[in-house]
C-alpha atoms as a PDB file:
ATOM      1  CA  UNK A   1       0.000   0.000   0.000  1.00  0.00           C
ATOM      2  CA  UNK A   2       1.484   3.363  -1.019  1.00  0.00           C
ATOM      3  CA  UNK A   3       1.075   6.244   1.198  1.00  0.00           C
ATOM      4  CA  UNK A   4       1.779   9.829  -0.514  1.00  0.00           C
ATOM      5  CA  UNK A   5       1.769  13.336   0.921  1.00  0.00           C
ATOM      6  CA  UNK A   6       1.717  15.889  -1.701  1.00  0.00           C
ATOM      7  CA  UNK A   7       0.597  19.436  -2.368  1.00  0.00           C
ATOM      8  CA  UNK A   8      -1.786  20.738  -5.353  1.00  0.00           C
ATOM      9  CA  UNK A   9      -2.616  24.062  -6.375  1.00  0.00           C
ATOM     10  CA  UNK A  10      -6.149  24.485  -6.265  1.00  0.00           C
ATOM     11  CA  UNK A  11      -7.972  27.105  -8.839  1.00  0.00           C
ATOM     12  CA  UNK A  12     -11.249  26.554  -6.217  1.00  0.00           C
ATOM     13  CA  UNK A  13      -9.364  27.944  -3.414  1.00  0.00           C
ATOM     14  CA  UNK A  14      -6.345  29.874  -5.018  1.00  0.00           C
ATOM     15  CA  UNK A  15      -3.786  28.679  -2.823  1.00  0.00           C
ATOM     16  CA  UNK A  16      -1.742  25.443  -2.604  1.00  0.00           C
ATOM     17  CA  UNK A  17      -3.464  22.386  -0.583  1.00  0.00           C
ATOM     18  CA  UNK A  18      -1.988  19.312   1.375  1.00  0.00           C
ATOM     19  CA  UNK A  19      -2.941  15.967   0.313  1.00  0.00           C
ATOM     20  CA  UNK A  20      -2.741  12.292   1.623  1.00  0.00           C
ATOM     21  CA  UNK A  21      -3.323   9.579  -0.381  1.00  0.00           C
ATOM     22  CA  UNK A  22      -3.620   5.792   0.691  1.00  0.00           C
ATOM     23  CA  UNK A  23      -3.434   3.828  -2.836  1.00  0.00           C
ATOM     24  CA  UNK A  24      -3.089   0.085  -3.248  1.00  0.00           C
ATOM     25  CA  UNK A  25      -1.152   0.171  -6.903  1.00  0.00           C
ATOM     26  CA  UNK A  26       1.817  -1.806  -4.858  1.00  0.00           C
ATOM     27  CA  UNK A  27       0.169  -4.432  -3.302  1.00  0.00           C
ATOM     28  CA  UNK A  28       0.914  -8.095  -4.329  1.00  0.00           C
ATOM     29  CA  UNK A  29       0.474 -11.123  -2.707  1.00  0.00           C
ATOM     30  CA  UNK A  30       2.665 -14.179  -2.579  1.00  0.00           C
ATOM     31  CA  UNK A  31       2.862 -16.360  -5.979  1.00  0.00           C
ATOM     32  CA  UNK A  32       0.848 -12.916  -7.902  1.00  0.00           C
ATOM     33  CA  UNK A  33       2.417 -10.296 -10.173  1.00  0.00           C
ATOM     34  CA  UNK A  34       0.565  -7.561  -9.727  1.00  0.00           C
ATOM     35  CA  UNK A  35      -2.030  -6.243 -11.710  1.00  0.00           C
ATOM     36  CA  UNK A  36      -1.436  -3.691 -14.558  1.00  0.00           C
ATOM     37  CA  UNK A  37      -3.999  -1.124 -15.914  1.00  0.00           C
ATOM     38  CA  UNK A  38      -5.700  -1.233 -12.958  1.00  0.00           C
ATOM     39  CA  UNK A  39      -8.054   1.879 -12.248  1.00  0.00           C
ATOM     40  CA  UNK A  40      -9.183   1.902  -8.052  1.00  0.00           C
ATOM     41  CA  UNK A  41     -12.489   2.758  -6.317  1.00  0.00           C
ATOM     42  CA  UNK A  42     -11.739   6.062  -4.232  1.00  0.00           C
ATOM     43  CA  UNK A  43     -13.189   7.084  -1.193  1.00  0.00           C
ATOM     44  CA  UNK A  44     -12.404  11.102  -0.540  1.00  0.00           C
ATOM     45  CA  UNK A  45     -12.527  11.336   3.329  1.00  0.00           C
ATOM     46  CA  UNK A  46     -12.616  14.614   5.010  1.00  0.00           C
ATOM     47  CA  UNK A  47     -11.510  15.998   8.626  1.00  0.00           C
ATOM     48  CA  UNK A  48     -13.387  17.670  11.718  1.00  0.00           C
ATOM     49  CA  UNK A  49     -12.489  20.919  13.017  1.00  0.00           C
ATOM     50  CA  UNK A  50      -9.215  21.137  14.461  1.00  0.00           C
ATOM     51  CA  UNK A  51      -7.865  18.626  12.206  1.00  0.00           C
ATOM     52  CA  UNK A  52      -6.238  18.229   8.863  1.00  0.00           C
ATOM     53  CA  UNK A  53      -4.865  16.318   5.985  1.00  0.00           C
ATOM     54  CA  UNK A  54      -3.270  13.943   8.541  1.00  0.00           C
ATOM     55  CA  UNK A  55      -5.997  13.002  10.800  1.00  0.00           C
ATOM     56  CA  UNK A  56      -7.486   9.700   9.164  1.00  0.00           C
ATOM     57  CA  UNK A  57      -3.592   8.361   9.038  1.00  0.00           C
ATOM     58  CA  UNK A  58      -2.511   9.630  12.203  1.00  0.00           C
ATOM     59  CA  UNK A  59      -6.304   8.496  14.484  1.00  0.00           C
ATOM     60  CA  UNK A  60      -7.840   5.181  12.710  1.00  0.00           C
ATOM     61  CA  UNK A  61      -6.103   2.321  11.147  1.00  0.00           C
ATOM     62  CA  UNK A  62      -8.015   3.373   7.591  1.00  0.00           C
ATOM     63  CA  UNK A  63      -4.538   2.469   5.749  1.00  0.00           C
ATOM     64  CA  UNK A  64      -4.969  -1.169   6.754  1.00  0.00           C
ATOM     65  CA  UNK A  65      -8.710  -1.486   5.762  1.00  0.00           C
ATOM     66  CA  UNK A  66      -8.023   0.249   2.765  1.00  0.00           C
ATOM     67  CA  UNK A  67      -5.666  -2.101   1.896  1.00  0.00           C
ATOM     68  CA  UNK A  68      -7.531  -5.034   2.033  1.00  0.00           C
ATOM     69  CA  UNK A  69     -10.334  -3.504   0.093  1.00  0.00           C
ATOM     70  CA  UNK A  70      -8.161  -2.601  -2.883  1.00  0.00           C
ATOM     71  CA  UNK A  71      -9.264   0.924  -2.193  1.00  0.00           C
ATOM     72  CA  UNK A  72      -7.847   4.627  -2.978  1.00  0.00           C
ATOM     73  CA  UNK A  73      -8.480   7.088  -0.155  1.00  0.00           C
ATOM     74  CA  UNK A  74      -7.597  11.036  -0.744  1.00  0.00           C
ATOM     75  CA  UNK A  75      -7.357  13.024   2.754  1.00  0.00           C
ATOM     76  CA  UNK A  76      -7.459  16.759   1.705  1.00  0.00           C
ATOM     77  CA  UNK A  77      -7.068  19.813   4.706  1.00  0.00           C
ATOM     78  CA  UNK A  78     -10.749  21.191   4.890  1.00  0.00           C
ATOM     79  CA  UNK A  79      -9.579  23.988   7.396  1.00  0.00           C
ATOM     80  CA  UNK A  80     -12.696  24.549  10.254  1.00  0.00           C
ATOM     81  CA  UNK A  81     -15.432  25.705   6.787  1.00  0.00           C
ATOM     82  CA  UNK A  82     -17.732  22.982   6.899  1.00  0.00           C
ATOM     83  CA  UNK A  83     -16.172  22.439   2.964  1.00  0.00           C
ATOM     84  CA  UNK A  84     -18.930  24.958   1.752  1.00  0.00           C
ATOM     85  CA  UNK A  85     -17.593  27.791  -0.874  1.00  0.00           C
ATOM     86  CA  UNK A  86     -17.371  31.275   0.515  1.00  0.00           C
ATOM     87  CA  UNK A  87     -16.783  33.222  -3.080  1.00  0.00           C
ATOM     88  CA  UNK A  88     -15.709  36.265  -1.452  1.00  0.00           C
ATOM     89  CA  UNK A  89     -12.516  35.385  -0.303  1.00  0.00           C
ATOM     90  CA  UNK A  90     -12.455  32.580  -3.065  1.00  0.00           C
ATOM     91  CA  UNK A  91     -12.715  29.601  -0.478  1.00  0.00           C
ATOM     92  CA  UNK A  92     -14.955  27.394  -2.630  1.00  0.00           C
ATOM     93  CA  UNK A  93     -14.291  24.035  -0.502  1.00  0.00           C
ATOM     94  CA  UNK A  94     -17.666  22.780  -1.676  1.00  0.00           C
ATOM     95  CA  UNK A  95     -16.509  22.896  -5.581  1.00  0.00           C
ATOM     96  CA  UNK A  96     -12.899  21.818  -4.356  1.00  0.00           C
ATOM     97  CA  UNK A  97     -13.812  18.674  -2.571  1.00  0.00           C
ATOM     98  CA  UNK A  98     -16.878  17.509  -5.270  1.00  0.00           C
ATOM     99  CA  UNK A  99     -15.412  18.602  -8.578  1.00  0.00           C
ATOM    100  CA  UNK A 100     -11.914  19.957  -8.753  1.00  0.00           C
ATOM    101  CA  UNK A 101     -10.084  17.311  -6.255  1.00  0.00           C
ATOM    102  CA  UNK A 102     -11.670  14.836  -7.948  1.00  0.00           C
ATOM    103  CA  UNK A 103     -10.496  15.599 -11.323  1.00  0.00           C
ATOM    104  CA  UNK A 104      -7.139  16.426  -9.901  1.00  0.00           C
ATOM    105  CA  UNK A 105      -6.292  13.042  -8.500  1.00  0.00           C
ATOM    106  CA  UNK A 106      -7.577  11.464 -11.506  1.00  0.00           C
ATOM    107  CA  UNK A 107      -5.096  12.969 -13.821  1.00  0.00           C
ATOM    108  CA  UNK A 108      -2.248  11.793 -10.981  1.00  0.00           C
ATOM    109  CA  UNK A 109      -3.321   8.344 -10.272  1.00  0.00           C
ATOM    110  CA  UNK A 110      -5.059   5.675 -11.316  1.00  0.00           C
ATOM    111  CA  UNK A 111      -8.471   6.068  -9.961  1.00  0.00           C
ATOM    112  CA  UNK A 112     -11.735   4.653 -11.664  1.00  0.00           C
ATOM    113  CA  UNK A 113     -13.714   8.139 -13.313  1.00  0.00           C
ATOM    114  CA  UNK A 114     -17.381   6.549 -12.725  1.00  0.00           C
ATOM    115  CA  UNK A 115     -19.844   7.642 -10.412  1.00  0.00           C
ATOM    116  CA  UNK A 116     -20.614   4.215  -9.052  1.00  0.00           C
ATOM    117  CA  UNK A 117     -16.502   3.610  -8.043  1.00  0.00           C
ATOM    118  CA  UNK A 118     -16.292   7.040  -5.975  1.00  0.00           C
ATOM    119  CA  UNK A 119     -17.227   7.661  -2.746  1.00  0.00           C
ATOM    120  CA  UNK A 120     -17.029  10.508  -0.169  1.00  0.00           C
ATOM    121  CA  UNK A 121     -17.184  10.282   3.804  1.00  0.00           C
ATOM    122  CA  UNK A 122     -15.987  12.081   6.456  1.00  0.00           C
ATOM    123  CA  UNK A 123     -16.065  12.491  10.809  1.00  0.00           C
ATOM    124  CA  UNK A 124     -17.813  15.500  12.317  1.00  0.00           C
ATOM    125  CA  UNK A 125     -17.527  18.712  10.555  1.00  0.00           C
ATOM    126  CA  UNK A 126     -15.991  16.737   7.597  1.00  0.00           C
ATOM    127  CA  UNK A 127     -19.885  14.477   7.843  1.00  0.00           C
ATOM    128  CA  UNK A 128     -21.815  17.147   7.249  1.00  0.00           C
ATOM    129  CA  UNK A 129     -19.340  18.018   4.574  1.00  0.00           C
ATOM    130  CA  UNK A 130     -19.668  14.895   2.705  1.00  0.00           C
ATOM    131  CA  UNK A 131     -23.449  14.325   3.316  1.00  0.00           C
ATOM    132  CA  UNK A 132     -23.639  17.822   1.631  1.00  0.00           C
ATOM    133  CA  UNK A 133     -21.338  17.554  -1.236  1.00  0.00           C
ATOM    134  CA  UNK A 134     -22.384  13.988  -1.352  1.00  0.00           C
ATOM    135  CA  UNK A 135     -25.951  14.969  -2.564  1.00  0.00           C
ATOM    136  CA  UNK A 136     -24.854  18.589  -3.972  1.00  0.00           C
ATOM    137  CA  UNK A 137     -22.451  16.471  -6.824  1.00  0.00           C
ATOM    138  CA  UNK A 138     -24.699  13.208  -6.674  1.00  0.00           C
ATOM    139  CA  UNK A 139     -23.341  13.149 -10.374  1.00  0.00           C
ATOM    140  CA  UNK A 140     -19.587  12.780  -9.213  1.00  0.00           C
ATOM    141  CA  UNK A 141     -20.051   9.762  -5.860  1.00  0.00           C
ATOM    142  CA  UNK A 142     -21.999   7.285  -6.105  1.00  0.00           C
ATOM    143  CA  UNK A 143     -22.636   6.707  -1.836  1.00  0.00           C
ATOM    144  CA  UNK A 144     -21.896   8.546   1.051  1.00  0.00           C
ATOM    145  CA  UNK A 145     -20.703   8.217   4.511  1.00  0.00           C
ATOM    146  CA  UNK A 146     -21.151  10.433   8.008  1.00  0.00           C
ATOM    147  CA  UNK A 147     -19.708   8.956  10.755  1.00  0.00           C
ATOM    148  CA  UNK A 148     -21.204  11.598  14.062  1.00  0.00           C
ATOM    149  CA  UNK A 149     -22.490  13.808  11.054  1.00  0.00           C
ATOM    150  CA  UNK A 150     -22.569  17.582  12.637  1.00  0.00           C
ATOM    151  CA  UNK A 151     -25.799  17.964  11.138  1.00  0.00           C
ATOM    152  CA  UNK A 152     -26.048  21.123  13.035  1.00  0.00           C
ATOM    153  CA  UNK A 153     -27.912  23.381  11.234  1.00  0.00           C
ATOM    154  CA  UNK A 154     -31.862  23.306  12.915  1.00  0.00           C
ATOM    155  CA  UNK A 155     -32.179  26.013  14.838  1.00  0.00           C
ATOM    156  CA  UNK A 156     -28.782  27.401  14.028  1.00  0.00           C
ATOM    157  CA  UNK A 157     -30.343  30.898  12.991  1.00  0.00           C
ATOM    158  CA  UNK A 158     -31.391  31.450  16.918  1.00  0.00           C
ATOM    159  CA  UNK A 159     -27.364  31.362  17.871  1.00  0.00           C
ATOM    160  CA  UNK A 160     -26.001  34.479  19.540  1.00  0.00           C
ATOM    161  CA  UNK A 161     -22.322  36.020  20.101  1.00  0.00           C
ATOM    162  CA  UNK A 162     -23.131  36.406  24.247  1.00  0.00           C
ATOM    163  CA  UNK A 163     -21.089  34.320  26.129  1.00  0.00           C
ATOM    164  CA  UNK A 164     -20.037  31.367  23.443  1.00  0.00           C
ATOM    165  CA  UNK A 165     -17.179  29.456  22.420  1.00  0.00           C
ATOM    166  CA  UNK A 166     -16.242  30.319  19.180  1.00  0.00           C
ATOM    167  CA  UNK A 167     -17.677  26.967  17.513  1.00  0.00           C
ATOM    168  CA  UNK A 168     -21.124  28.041  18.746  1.00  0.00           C
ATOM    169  CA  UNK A 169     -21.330  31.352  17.988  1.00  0.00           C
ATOM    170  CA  UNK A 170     -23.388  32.798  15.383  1.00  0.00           C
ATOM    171  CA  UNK A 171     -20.494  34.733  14.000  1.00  0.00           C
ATOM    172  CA  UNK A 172     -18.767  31.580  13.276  1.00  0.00           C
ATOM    173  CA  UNK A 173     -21.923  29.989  12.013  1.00  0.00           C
ATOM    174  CA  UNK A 174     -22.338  32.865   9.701  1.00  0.00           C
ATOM    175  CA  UNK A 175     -18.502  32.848   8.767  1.00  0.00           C
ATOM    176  CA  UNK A 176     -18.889  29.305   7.595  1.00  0.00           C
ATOM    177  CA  UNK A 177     -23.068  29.055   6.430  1.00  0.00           C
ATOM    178  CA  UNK A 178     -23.766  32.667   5.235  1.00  0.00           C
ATOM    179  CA  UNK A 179     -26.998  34.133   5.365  1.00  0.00           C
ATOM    180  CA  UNK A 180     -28.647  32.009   8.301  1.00  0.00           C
ATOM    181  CA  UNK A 181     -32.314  33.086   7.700  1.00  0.00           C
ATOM    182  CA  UNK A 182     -33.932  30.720   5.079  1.00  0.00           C
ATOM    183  CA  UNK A 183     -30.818  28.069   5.293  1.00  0.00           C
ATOM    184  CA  UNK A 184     -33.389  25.025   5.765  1.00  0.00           C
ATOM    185  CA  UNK A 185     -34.106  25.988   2.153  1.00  0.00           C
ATOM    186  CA  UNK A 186     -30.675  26.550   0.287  1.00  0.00           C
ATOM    187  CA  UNK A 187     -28.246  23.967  -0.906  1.00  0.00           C
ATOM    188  CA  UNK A 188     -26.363  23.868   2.575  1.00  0.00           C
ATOM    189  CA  UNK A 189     -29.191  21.960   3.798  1.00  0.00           C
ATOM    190  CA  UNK A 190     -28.805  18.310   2.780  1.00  0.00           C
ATOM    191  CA  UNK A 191     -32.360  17.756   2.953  1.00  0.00           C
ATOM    192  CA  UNK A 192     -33.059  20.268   1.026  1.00  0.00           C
ATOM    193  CA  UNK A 193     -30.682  18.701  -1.383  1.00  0.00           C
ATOM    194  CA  UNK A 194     -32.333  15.696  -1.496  1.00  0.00           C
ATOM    195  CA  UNK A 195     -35.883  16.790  -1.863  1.00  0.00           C
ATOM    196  CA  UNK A 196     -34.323  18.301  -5.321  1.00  0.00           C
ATOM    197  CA  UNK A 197     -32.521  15.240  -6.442  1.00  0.00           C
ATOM    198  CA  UNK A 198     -35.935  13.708  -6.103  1.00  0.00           C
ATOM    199  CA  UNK A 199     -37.851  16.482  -8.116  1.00  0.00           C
ATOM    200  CA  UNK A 200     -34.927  16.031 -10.866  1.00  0.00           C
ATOM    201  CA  UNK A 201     -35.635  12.623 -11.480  1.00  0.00           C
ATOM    202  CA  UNK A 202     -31.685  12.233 -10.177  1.00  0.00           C
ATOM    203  CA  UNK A 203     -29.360   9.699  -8.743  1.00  0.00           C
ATOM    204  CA  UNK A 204     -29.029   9.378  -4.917  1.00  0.00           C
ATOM    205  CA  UNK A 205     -26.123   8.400  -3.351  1.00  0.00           C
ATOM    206  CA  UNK A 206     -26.183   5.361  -0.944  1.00  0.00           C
ATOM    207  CA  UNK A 207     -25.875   6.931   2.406  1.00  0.00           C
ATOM    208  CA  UNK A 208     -23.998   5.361   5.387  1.00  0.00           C
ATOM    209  CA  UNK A 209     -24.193   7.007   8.832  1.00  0.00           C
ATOM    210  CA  UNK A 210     -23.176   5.840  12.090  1.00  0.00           C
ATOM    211  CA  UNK A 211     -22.891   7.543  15.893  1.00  0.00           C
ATOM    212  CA  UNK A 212     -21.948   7.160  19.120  1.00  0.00           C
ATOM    213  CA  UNK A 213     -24.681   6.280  21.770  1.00  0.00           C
ATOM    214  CA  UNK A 214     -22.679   9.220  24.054  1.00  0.00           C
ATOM    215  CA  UNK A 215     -22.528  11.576  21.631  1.00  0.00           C
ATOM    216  CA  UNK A 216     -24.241  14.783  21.223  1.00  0.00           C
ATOM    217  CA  UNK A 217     -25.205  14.693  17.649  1.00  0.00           C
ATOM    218  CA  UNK A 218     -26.782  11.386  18.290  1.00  0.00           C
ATOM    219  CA  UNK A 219     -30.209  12.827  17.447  1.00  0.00           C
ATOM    220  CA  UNK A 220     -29.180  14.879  14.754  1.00  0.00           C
ATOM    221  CA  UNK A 221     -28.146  11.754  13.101  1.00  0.00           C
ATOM    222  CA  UNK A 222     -30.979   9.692  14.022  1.00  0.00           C
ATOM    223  CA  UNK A 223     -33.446  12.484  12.937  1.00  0.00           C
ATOM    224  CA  UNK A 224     -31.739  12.983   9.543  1.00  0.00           C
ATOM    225  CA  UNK A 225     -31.385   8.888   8.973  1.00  0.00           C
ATOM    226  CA  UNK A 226     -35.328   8.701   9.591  1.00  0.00           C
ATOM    227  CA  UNK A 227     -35.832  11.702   6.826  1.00  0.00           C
ATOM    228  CA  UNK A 228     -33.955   9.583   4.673  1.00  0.00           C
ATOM    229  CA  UNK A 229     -35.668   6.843   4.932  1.00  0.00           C
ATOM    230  CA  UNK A 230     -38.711   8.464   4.250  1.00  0.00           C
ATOM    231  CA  UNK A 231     -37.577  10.000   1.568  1.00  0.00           C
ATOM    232  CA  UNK A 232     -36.784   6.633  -0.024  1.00  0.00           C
ATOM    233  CA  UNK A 233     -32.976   7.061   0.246  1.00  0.00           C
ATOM    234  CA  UNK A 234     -30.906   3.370   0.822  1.00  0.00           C
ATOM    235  CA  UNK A 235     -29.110   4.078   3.748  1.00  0.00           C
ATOM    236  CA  UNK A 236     -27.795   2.475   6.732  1.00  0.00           C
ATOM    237  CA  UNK A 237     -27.645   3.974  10.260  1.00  0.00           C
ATOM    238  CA  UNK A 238     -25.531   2.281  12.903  1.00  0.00           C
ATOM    239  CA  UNK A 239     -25.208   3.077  16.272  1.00  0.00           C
ATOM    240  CA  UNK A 240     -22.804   1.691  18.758  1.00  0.00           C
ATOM    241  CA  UNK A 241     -21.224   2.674  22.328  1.00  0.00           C
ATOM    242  CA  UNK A 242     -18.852   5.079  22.474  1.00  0.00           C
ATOM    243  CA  UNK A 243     -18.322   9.282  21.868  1.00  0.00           C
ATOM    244  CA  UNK A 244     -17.040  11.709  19.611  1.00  0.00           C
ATOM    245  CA  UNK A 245     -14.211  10.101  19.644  1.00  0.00           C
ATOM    246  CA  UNK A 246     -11.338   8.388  17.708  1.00  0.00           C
ATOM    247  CA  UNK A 247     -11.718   5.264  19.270  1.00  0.00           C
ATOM    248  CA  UNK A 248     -15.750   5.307  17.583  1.00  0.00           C
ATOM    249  CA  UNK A 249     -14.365   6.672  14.170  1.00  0.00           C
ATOM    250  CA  UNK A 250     -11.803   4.218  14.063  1.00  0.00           C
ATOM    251  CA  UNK A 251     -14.581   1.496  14.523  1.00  0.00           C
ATOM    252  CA  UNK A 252     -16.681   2.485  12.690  1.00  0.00           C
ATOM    253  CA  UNK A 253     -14.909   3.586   8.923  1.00  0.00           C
ATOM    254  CA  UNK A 254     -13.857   0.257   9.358  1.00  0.00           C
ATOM    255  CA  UNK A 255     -17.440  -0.934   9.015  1.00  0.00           C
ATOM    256  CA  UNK A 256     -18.332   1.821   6.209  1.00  0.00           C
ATOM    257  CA  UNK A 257     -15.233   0.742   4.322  1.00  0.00           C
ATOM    258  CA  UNK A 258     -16.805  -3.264   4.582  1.00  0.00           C
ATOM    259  CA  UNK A 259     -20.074  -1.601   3.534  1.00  0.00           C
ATOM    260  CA  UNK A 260     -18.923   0.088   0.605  1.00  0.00           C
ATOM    261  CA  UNK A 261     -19.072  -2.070  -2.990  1.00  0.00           C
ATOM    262  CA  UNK A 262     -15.563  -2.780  -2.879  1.00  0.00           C
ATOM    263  CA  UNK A 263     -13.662  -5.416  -4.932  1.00  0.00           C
ATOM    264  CA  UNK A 264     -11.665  -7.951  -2.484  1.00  0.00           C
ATOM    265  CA  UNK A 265     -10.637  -8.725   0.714  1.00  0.00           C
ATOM    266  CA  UNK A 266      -6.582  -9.875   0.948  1.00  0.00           C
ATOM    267  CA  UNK A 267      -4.118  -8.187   2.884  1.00  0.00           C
ATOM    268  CA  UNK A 268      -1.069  -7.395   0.722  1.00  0.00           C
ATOM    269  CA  UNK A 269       2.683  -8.291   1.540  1.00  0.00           C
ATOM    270  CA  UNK A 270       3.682  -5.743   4.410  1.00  0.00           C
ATOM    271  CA  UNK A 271       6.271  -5.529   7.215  1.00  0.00           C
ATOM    272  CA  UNK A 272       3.689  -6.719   9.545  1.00  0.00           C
ATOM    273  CA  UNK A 273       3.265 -10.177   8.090  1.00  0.00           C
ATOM    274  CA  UNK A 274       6.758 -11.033   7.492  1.00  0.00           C
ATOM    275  CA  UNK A 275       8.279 -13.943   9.119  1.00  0.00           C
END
């Protein structure tokens, strides 16, 4: 499994962005050549706040699963902007993450260019940001995954400055969301995104979304998995013990990388089957 850290200059954000990428294009096994021409499924998984392009490596063991799924994963730095686009200052994370990074890593690697082979999933902050780009570029991934989804934004229009940490604020919610008033009906509401893929006549993603029995956004989750199904949207919704916490996340993409419509599971030749 290679692992490469690299830096692209993005036209969506005007600045140069650090990259991770787990891909499998040197795995063999023992008595195999490996394979040649071989385009991958991709998964682009995004940070929370605080983190970066390092997190996924650095808290979950997402290098291993990947491997054994024959799967490419792309970890891009998502700063604390919910991956939305914020045009003024040219910030467009939203086009970034669901068309230009996309497009980018295809031109480097090997990566399959169909919708069905390319996923997007992210912790926290970087949930919400692949539920939303998920369903804004339903034309670019083909499913979905939120693992303690901050699905934050009912009710986010009655925040106030008085007296809050930053995250709660409704400076910083207006920093990163825009106009509050009328969000519940603009594309950075991923219901609202679904209710048009519907009246389009579009392609939904498969949707998986998981959360910790302690955590806060347990509800948030729970309330947005029901909408789904409702809706008519495949998607799965697991819950098991733990927080907001790497010791869930690392559980649980484990489990959404199983769920995904992967190829194989072998583990390649690696230092930590040697003998």
């Amino acid at each position: 499994m290679a692992f490469i850290q690299m830096n692209v200059m993005s036209y969506s954000l005007m600045r140069t962005v650090p990259v991770n990428v787990i891909l499998p294009a040197d795995k063999f096994l023992w008595g195999q050549k490996r394979e040649k021409g071989r385009k991958y499924k991709t998964l682009y998984l995004l940070h929370g706040v605080f983190g970066n392009y390092t997190d996924w490596v650095n808290g979950t063991r997402i290098q291993r699963f990947a491997e054994e799924r024959d799967l490419a994963v792309v970890m891009p730095s998502g700063d604390n902007a919910f991956y939305l686009d914020h045009k003024a200052r040219n910030d467009n994370y939203g086009e970034f993450i669901g068309r230009e990074l996309v497009e980018l890593t295809r031109n480097i690697f090997p990566l399959s260019e169909k919708r069905e082979d390319t996923f997007i999933g992210g912790l926290s902050m970087g949930g919400y940001g692949a539920l939303r780009n998920g369903f804004k570029y339903n034309d670019t991934f083909g499913a979905a995954i939120g693992l303690s989804a901050a699905l934050i934004l009912d009710g986010i229009w009655e925040r106030t400055d008085k007296g809050k940490f930053f995250l709660d604020s409704r400076s910083y919610a207006e920093e990163c969301f825009g106009e509050l008033e009328g969000i519940m009906e603009s594309d950075r509401n991923p219901e609202f995104l679904v209710k048009r893929i519907k009246e389009e006549g579009g392609e939904m993603p498969l949707v998986y979304l998981a959360c910790g029995l302690s955590d806060g956004l347990l509800e948030a989750n729970r309330k947005f998995a029901d909408f789904l199904e409702e809706s008519g949207v495949k998607c799965t919704f697991e819950t098991g013990e733990g927080g907001h916490d790497w010791d869930f996340w690392d559980t649980y993409i484990k489990k959404a990388v199983e769920w995904l419509p992967a190829d194989t599971v072998s583990k390649g030749i690696n230092s930590g089957n040697v003998m």
